[in-house]
Protein backbone atom coordinates (compact mmCIF):
# COMPACT_ATOMS: atom_id res chain seq x y z
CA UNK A 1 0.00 0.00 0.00
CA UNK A 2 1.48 3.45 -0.82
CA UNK A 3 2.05 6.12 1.86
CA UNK A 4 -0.66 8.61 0.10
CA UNK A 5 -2.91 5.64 0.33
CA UNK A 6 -2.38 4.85 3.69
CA UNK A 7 -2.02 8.64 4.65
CA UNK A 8 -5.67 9.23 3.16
CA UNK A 9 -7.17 6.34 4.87
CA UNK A 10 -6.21 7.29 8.27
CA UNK A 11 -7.35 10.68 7.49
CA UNK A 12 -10.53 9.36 6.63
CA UNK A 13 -10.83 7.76 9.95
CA UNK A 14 -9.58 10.94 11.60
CA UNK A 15 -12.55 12.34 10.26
CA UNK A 16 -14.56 9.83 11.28
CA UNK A 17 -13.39 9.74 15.24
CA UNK A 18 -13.75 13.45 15.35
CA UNK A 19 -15.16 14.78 18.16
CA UNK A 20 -18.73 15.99 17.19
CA UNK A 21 -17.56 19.86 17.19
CA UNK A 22 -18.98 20.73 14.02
CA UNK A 23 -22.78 19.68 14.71
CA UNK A 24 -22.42 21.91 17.88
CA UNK A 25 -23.73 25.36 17.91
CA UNK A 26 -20.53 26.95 19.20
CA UNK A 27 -17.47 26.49 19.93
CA UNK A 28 -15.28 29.04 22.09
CA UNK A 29 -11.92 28.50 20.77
CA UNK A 30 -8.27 29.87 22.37
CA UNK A 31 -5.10 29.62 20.22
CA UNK A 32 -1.27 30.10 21.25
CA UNK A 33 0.60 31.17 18.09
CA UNK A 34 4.75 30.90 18.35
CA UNK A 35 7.26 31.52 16.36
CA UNK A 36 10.88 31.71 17.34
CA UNK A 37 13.85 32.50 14.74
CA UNK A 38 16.75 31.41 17.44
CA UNK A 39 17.38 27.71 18.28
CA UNK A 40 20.13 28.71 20.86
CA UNK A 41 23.73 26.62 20.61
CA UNK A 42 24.10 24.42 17.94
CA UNK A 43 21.65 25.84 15.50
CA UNK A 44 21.26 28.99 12.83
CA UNK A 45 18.96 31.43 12.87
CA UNK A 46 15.74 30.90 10.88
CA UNK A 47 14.53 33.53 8.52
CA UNK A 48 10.43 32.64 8.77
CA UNK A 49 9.52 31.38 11.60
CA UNK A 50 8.22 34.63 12.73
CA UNK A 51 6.45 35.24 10.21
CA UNK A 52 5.29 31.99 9.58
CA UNK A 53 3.43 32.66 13.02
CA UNK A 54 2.17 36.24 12.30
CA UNK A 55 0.41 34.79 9.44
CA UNK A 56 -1.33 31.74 11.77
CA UNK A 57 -2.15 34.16 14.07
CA UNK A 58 -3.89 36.73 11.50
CA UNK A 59 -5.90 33.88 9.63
CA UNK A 60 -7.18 32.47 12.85
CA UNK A 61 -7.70 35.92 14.11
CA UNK A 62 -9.69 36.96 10.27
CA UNK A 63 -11.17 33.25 9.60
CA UNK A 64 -11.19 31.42 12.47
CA UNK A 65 -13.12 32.56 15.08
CA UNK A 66 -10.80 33.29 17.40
CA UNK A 67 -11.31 36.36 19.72
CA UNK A 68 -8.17 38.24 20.37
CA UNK A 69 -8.37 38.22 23.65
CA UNK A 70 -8.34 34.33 23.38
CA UNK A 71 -5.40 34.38 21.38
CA UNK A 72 -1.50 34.69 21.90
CA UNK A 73 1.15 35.78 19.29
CA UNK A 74 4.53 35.04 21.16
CA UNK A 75 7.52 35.90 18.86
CA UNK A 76 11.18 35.04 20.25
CA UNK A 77 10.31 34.27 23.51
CA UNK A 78 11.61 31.44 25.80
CA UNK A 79 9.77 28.15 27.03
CA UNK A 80 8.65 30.07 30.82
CA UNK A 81 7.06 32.62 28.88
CA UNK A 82 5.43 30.36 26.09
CA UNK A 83 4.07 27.57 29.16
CA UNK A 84 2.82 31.17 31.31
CA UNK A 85 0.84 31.83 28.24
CA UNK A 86 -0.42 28.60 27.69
CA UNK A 87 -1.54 28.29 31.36
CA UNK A 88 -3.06 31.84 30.28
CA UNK A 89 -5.24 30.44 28.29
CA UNK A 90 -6.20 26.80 29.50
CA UNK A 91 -7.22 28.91 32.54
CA UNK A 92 -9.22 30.80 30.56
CA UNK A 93 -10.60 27.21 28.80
CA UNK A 94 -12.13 25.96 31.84
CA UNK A 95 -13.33 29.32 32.71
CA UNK A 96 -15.59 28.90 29.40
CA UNK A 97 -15.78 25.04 29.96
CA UNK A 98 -17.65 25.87 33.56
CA UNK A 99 -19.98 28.22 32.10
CA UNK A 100 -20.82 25.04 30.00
CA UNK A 101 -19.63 26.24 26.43
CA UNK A 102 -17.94 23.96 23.56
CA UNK A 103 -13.84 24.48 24.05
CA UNK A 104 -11.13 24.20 21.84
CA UNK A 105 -7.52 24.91 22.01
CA UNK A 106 -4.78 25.19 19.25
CA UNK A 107 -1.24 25.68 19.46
CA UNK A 108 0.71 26.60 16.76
CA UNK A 109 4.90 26.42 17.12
CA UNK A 110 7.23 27.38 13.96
CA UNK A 111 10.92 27.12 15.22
CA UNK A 112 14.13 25.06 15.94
CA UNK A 113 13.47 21.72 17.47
CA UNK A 114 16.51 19.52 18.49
CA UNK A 115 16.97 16.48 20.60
CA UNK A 116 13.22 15.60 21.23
CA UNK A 117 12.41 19.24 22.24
CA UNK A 118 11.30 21.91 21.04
CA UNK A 119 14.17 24.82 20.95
CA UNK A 120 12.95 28.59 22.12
CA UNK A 121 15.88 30.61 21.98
CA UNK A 122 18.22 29.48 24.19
CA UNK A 123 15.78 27.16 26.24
CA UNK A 124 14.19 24.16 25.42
CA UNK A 125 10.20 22.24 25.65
CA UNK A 126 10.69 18.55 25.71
CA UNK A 127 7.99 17.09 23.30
CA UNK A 128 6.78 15.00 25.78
CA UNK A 129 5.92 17.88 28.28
CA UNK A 130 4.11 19.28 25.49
CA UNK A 131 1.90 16.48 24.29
CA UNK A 132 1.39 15.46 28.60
CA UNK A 133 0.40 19.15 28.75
CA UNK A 134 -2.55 18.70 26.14
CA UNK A 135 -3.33 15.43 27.02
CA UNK A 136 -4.16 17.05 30.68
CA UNK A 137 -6.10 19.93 29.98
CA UNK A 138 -9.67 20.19 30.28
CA UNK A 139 -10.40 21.55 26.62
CA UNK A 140 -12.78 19.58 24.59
CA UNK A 141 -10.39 19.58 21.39
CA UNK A 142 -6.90 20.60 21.58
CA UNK A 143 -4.76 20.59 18.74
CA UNK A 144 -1.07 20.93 18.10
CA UNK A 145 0.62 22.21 15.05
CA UNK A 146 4.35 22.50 15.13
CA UNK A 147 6.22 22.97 12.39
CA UNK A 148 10.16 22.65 13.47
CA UNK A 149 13.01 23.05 11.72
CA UNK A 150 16.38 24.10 11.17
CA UNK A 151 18.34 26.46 8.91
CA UNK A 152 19.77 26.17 5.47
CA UNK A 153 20.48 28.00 1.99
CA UNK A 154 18.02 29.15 -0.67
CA UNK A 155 16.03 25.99 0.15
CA UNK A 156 16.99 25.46 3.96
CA UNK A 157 15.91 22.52 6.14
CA UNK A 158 14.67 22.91 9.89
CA UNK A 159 15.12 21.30 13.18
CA UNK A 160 18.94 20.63 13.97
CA UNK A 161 19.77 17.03 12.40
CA UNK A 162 17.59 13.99 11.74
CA UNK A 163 18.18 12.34 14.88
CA UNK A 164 15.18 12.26 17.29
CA UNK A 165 13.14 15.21 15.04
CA UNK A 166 9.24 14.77 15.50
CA UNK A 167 8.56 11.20 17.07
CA UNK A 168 5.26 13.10 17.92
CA UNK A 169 3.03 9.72 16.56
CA UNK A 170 4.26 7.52 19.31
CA UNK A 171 3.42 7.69 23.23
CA UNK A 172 0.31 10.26 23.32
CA UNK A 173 -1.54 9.76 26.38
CA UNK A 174 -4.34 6.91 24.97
CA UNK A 175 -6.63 7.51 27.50
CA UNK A 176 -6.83 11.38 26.56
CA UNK A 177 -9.78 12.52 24.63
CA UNK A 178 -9.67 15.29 21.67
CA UNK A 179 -6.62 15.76 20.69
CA UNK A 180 -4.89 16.32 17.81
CA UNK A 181 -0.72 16.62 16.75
CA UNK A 182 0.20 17.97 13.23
CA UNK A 183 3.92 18.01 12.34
CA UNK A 184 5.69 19.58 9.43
CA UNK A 185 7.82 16.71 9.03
CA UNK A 186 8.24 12.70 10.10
CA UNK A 187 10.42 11.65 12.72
CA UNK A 188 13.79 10.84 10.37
CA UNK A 189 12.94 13.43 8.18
CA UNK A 190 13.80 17.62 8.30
CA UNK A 191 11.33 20.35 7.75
CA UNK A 192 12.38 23.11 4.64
CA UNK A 193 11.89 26.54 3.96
CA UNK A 194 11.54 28.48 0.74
CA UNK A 195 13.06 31.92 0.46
CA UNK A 196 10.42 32.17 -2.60
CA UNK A 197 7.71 31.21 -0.91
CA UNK A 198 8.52 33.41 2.58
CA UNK A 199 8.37 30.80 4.89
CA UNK A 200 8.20 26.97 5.06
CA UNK A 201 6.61 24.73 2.72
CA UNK A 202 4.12 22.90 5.35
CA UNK A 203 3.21 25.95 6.81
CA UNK A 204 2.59 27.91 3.39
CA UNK A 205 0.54 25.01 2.09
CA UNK A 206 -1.17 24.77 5.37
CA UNK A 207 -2.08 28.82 5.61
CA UNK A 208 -2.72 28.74 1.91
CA UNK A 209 -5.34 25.63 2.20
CA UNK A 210 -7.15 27.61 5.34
CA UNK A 211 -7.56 30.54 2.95
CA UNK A 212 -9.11 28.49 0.50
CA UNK A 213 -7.17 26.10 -1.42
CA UNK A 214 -8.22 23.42 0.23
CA UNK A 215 -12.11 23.98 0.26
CA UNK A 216 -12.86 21.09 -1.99
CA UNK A 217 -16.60 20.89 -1.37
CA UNK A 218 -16.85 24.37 -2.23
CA UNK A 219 -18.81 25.10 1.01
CA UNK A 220 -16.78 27.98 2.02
CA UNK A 221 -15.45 26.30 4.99
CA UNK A 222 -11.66 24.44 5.76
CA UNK A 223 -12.06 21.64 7.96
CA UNK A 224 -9.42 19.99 9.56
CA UNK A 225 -9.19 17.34 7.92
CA UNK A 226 -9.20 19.13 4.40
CA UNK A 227 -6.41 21.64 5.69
CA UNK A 228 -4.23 18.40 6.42
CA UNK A 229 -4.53 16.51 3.96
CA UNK A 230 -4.15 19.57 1.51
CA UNK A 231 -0.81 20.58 3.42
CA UNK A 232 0.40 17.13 3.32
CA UNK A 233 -0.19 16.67 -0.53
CA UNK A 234 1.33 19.82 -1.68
CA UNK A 235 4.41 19.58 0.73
CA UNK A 236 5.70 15.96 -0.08
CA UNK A 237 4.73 17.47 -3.99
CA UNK A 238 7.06 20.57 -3.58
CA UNK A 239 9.78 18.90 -1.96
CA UNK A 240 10.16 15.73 -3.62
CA UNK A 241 13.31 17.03 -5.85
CA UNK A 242 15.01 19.49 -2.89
CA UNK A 243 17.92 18.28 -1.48
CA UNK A 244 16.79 17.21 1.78
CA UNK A 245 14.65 14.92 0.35
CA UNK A 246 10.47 14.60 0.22
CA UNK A 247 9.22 15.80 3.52
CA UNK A 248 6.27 13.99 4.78
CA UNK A 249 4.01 15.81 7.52
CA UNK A 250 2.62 13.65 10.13
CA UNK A 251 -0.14 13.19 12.97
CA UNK A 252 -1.11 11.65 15.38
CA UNK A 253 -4.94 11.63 17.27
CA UNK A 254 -6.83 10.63 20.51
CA UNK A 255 -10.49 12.01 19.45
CA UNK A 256 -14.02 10.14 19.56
CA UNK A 257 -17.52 11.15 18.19
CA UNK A 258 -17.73 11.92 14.78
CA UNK A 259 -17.98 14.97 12.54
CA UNK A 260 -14.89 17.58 11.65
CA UNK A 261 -13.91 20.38 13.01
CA UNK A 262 -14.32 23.64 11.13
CA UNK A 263 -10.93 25.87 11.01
CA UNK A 264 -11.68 28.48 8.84
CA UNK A 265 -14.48 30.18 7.61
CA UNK A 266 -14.02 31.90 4.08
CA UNK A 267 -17.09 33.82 4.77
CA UNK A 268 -16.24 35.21 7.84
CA UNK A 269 -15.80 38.95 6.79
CA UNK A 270 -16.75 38.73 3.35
CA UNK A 271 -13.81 39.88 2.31
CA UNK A 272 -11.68 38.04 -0.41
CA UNK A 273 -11.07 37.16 -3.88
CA UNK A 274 -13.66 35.53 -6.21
CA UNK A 275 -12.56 33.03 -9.05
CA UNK A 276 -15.53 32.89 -10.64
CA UNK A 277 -17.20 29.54 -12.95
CA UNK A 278 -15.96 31.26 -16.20
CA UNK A 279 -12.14 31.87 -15.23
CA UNK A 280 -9.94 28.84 -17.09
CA UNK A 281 -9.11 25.69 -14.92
CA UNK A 282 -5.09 26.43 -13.74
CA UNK A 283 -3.03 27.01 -10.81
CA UNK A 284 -3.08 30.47 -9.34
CA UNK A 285 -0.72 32.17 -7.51
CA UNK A 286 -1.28 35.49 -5.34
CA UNK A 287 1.84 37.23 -4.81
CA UNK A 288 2.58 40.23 -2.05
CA UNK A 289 4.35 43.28 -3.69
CA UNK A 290 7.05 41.86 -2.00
CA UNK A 291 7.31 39.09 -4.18
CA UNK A 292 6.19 36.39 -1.61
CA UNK A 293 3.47 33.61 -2.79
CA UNK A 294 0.96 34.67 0.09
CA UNK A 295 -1.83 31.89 -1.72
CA UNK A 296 -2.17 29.73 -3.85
CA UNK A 297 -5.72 27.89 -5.23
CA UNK A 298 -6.10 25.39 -8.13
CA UNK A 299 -9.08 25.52 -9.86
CA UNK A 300 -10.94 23.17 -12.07
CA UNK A 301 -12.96 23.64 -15.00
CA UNK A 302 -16.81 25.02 -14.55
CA UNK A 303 -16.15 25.74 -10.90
CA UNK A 304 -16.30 29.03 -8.65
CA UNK A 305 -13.27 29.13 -6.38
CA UNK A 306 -12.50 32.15 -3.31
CA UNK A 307 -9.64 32.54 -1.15
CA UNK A 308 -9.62 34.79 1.69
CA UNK A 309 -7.10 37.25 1.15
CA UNK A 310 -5.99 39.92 2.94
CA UNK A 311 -7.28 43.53 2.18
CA UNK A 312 -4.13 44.61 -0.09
CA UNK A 313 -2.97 44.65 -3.40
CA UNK A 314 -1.67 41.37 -4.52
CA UNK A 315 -0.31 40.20 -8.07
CA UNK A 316 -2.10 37.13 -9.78
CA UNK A 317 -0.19 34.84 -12.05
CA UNK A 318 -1.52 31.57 -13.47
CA UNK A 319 1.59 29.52 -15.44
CA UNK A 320 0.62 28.67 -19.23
CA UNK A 321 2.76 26.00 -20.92
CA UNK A 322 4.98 28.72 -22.89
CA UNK A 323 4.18 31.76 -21.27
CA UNK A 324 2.63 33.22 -17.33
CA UNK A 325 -0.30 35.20 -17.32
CA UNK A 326 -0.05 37.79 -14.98
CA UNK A 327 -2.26 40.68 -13.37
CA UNK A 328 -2.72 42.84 -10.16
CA UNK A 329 -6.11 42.91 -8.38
CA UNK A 330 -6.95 44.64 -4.96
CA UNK A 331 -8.69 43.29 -2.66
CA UNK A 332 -10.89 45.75 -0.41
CA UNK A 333 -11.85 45.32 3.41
CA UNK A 334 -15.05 43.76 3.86
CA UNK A 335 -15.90 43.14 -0.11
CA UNK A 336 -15.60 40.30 -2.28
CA UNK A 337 -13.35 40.79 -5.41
CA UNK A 338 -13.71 38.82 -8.58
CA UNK A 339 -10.82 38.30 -10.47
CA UNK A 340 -11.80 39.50 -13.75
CA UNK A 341 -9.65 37.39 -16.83
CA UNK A 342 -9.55 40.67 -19.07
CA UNK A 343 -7.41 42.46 -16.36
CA UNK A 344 -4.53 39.42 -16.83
CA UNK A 345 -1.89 40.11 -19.77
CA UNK A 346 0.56 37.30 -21.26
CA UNK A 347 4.35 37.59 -20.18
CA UNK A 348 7.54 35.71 -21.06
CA UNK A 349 8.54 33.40 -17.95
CA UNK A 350 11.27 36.16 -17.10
CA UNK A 351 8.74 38.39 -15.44
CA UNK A 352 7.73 35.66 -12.94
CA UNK A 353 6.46 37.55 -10.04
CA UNK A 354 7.87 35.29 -7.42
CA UNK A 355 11.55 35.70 -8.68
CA UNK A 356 12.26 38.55 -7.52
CA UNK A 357 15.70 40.02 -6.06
CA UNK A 358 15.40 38.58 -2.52
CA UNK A 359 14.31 35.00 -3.67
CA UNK A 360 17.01 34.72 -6.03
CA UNK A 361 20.32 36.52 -4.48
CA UNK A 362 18.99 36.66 -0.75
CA UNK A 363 19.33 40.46 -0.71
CA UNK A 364 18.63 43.35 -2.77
CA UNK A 365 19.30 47.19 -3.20
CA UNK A 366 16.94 49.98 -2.56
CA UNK A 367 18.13 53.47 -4.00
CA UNK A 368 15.95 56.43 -2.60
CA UNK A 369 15.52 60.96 -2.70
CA UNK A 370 15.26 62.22 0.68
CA UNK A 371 13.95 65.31 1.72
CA UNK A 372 14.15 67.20 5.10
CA UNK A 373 14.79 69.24 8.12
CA UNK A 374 17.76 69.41 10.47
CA UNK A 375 18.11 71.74 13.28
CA UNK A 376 19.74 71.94 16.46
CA UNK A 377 18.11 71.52 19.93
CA UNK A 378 20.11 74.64 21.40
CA UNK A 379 18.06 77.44 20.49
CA UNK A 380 21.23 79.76 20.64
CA UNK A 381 23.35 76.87 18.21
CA UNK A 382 20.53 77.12 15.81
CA UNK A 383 20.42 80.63 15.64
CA UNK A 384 23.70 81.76 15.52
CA UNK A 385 26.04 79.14 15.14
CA UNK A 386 24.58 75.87 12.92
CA UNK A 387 21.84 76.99 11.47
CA UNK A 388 18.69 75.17 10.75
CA UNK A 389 17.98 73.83 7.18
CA UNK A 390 16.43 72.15 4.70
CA UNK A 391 18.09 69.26 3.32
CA UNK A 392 17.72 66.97 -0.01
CA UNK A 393 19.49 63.56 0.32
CA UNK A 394 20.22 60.55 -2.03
CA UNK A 395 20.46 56.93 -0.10
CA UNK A 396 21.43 53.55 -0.56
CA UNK A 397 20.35 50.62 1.19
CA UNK A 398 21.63 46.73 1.37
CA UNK A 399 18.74 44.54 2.75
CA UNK A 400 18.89 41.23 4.11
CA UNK A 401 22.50 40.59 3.93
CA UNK A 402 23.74 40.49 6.88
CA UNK A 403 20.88 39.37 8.38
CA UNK A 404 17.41 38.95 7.16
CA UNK A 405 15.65 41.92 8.02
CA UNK A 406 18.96 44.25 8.66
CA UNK A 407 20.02 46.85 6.41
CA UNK A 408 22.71 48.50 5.63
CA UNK A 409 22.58 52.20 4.10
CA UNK A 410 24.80 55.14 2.94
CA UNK A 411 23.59 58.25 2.21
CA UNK A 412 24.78 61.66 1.92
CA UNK A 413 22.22 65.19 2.08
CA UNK A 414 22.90 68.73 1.37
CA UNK A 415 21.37 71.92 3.05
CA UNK A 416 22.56 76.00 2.73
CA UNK A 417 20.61 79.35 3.33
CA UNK A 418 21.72 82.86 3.78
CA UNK A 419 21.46 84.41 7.04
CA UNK A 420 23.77 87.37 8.39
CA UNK A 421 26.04 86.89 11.12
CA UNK A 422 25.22 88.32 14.44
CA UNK A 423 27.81 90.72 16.09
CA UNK A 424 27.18 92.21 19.85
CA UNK A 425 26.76 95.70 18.67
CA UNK A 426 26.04 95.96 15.28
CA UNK A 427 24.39 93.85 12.47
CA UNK A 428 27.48 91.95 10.61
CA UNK A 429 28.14 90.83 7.40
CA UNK A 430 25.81 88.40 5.10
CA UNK A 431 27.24 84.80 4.47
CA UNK A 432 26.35 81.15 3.27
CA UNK A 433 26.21 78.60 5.79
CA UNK A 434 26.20 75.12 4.05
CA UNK A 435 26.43 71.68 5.24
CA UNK A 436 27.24 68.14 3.73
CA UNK A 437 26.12 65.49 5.82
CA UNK A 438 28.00 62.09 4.85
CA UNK A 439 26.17 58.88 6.78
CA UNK A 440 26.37 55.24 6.87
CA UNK A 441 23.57 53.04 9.26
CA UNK A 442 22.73 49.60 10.31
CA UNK A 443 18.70 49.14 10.89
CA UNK A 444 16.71 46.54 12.21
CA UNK A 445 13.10 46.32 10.42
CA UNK A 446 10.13 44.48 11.73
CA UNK A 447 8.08 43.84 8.50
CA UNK A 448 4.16 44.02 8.84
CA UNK A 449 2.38 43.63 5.30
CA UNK A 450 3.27 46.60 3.74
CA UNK A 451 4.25 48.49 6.58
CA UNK A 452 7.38 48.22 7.92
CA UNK A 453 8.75 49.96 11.74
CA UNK A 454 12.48 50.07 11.64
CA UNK A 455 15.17 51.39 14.15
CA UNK A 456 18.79 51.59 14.54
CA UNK A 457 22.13 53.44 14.62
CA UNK A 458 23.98 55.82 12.80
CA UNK A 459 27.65 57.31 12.13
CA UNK A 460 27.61 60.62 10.63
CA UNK A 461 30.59 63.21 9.32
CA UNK A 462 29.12 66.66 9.14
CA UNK A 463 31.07 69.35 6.65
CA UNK A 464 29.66 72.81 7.69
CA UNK A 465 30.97 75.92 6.34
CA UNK A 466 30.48 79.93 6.41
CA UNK A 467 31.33 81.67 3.28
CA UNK A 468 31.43 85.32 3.42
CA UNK A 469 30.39 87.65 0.85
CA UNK A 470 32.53 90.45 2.03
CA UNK A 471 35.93 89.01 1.31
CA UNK A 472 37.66 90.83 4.40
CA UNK A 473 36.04 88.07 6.16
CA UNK A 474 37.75 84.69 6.51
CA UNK A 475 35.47 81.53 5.21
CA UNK A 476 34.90 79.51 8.67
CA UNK A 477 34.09 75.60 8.45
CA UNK A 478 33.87 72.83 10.74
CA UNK A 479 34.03 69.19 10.46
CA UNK A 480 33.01 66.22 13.03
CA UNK A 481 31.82 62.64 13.38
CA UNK A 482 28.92 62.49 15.02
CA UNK A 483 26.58 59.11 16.35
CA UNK A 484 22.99 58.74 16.39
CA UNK A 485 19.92 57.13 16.29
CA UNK A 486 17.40 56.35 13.93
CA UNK A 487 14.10 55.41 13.59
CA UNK A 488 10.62 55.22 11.00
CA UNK A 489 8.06 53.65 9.24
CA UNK A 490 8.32 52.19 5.54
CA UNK A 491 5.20 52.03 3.45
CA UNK A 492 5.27 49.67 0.42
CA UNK A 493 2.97 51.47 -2.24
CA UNK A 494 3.60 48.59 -5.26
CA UNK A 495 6.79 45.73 -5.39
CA UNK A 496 9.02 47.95 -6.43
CA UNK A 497 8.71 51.60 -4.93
CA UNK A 498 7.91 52.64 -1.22
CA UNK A 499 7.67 55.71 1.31
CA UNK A 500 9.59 56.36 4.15
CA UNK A 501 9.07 58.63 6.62
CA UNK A 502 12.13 59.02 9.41
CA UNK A 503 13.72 60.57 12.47
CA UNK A 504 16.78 61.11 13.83
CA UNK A 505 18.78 62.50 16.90
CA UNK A 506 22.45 62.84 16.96
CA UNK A 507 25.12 63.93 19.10
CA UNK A 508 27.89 66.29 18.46
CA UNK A 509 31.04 67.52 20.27
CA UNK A 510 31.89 71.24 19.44
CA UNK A 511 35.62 72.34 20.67
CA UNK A 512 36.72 75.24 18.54
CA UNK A 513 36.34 77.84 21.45
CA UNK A 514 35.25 75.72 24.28
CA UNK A 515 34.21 72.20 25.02
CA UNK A 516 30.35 72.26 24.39
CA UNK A 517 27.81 68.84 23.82
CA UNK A 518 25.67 69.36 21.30
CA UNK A 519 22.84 67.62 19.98
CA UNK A 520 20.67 68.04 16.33
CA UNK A 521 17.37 66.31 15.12
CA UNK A 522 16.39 65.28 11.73
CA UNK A 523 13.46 64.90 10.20
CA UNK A 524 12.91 63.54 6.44
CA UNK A 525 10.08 61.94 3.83
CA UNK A 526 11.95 59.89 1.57
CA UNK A 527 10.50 57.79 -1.91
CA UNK A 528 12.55 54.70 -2.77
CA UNK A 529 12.46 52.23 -5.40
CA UNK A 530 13.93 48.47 -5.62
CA UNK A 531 16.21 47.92 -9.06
């Protein structure tokens, strides 16, 4: 018997033992979303876990009925504080439970795991701890997703080695009722990431089945059991030829009753994209103007397909046999979109969305015009000494190489205005004060959608100079490295070309004619654009 065989007949029992949750009028559910980059000694940094958990957390939040004060989003912290919020919540469970409502609980993990545990950080969760902890609680259903795994290249693989990965299937608690493990990945086997699909292949194919892909009955719901056995399918399909080797998810279950257990509901806001009966059969992919596959749906011929994006703008391509077809469509908060066929046009397989500079070279240039303010916080400085001005800048900025979501910038800005020197007892002569300010910065971003919070440090040389129009006068100029701070907000406006808007404070020591600590703010709007 093949493992998809036997894979979709236990599945079809899982479905079958499932708790009668569905058939119930309601169901309070509580959800602990994790995601953890660091796997402490021993291991690399991940680049998605983190967001493979802000995207968990916002479909459960959009689509799955979870409140959000029933839900946790814990991003790079250790095991105390992920086991305080789970108590958190289970607390909360049989607070619900007692009032005599439906419960379920899910907990969602993207990270390291290494040596049977999972790895936060620096500290570690034995997996048995876990699945003892969820075999104990009082929830009605309780489900476990973890998706573990360790760093690698373009294509890297998760978890630490092969040696005791997920043996989740073996030793759950028998005589524990409702509950469910998911893994990314069998126990000889590592989990992978994609750099082109932002994050790892089980959890992609998982997020982009609860948005719709795997909604085979067309009821506009994603049971469990459709989720899994969507995510298993199109993971062991997508990583059959990498070079760890296919990677099979697994579970394991303790459930009675029958029934499934709804996950998602596409309907929930009505917000969304439409494929509607007339749109030719294909694969479709929706890609962020980042260049990150955020969906993906197959449809067939003669039927009406949605998927529950995101408000945003997102860019559709659907892969012919000698050419994409590609479009953008934007999908609007709390309205169905239909994807409209005369809005697609035919490209060459070079303008593939999804290859774009960070999934290819794993980081990419930004070049951007600045324009701004600078001005000291001495009101005496600014008036008679360095003078406040407006400045126009040119920047460039490295991204991702050091360090996924560092970067690296130069820049240099220019500012001048006339003004007239001020003498004790008489009004002196008229000059030029100018100013070159040469910087270089490394900045830690926090990417959110399109909006991305960034802050970090800064080495600037500052050239300022007095040039006199009466010619008695000697030209004066001053020169001095000086540190600072930075810190803004980047808004992505289409793939290739964003707004910035920024701050800075810097320091300065002045010692021409006495020893004086000075500081200067800046202000600036800047437009860049990705080569």
């Amino acid at each position: 018997m093949s493992t998809v065989t036997q894979v979709g007949r236990a599945l079809a029992l899982l479905g079958a033992l499932w708790a009668s949750v569905a058939g119930a009028e309601s169901v309070h559910r509580f959800a602990l979303v994790a995601g953890n980059d660091e796997g402490g000694d021993g291991t690399r940094p991940l680049r998605y876990a983190r967001d493979d958990a802000r995207k968990m957390h916002d479909l459960l939040e959009r689509l799955g009925g979870v409140a959000d004060d029933d839900m946790r989003l814990l991003l790079d912290v250790g095991t105390p504080d992920f086991l305080a919020a789970l108590g958190e919540l289970e607390a909360r469970a049989r607070a619900a439970k007692a009032r005599g409502e439906r419960t379920a609980l899910l907990v969602y993990y993207s990270g390291h795991a290494k040596d049977g545990a999972l790895r936060l950080g620096n500290t570690g969760l034995p997996f048995e701890t876990l699945k003892r902890r969820l075999a104990d609680a009082t929830t009605d259903i309780r489900i476990a997703i973890l998706d573990s795994c360790r760093s690698g290249a373009l294509t890297r693989t998760k978890g630490a080695r092969k040696a005791p990965a997920f043996d989740i299937d073996s030793g759950v608690a028998r005589e524990a009722r409702g509950v469910v493990i998911l893994t990314s990945s069998a126990a000889d086997e590592d989990s992978q990431e994609s750099d082109a699909l932002g994050g790892s292949y089980f959890s992609h194919h998982l997020a982009s089945g609860l948005l719709g892909d795997a909604d085979r009955s067309g009821d506009g719901q994603v049971t469990l059991f459709e989720a899994y056995s969507h995510a298993y399918a199109r993971t062991v399909a997508d990583t059959a030829d990498s070079s760890a080797g296919p990677q099979h998810p697994t579970f394991s279950y303790d459930l009675a009753g029958n029934g499934d257990l709804v996950l998602t509901d596409l309907r929930a806001n009505a917000e969304g994209l439409l494929v509607p009966v007339l749109a030719p059969a294909g694969q479709y992919y929706f890609v962020t103007p980042g260049g990150r596959v955020v969906a993906e749906l197959e449809k067939s011929q003669d039927q009406e397909r949605r998927v529950a994006l995101a408000p945003g703008t997102y860019r559709v391509k659907r892969r012919l046999t000698d050419r994409l077809r590609i479009g953008e469509v934007e999908v609007r908060r709390g309205r169905t979109t239909v994807l409209e066929e005369t809005r697609l046009r035919d490209a060459p397989f070079s303008d593939d969305p999804v290859k774009g500079a960070l999934a290819l070279r794993g980081a990419w240039w930004s070049l951007g015009l600045a324009g701004g303010y600078q001005s000291f916080f001495d009101a005496t400085t600014r008036q008679s000494l360095f003078l406040s001005v407006p400045l126009v800048g040119f920047e460039a900025e490295l991204h991702d190489y050091f360090r996924r979501d560092w970067v690296w910038g130069v820049d240099v800005a220019l500012g001048g205005k006339q003004a007239v020197l001020t003498l004790p007892t008489l009004s002196g002569p008229p000059y030029r004060y100018s100013m070159v300010n040469l910087g270089t910065s490394l900045i830690a971003e926090w990417p959110w959608e399109r909006v991305v919070p960034f802050v970090g440090g800064r080495l600037a040389y500052l050239m300022m100079r007095r040039d006199f129009s009466d010619a008695a006068m000697p030209d004066q100029h001053f020169n001095m490295l000086s540190p600072g701070l930075v810190g803004g907000v980047r808004w992505q406006l289409t793939p290739r070309l964003n707004i910035t808007t920024r701050g800075r404070a810097h320091y300065l020591q002045y010692n021409v004619d006495a020893q004086r600590s000075l500081g200067y703010w800046e202000l600036a709007a800047l437009v860049t654009y990705q080569p």
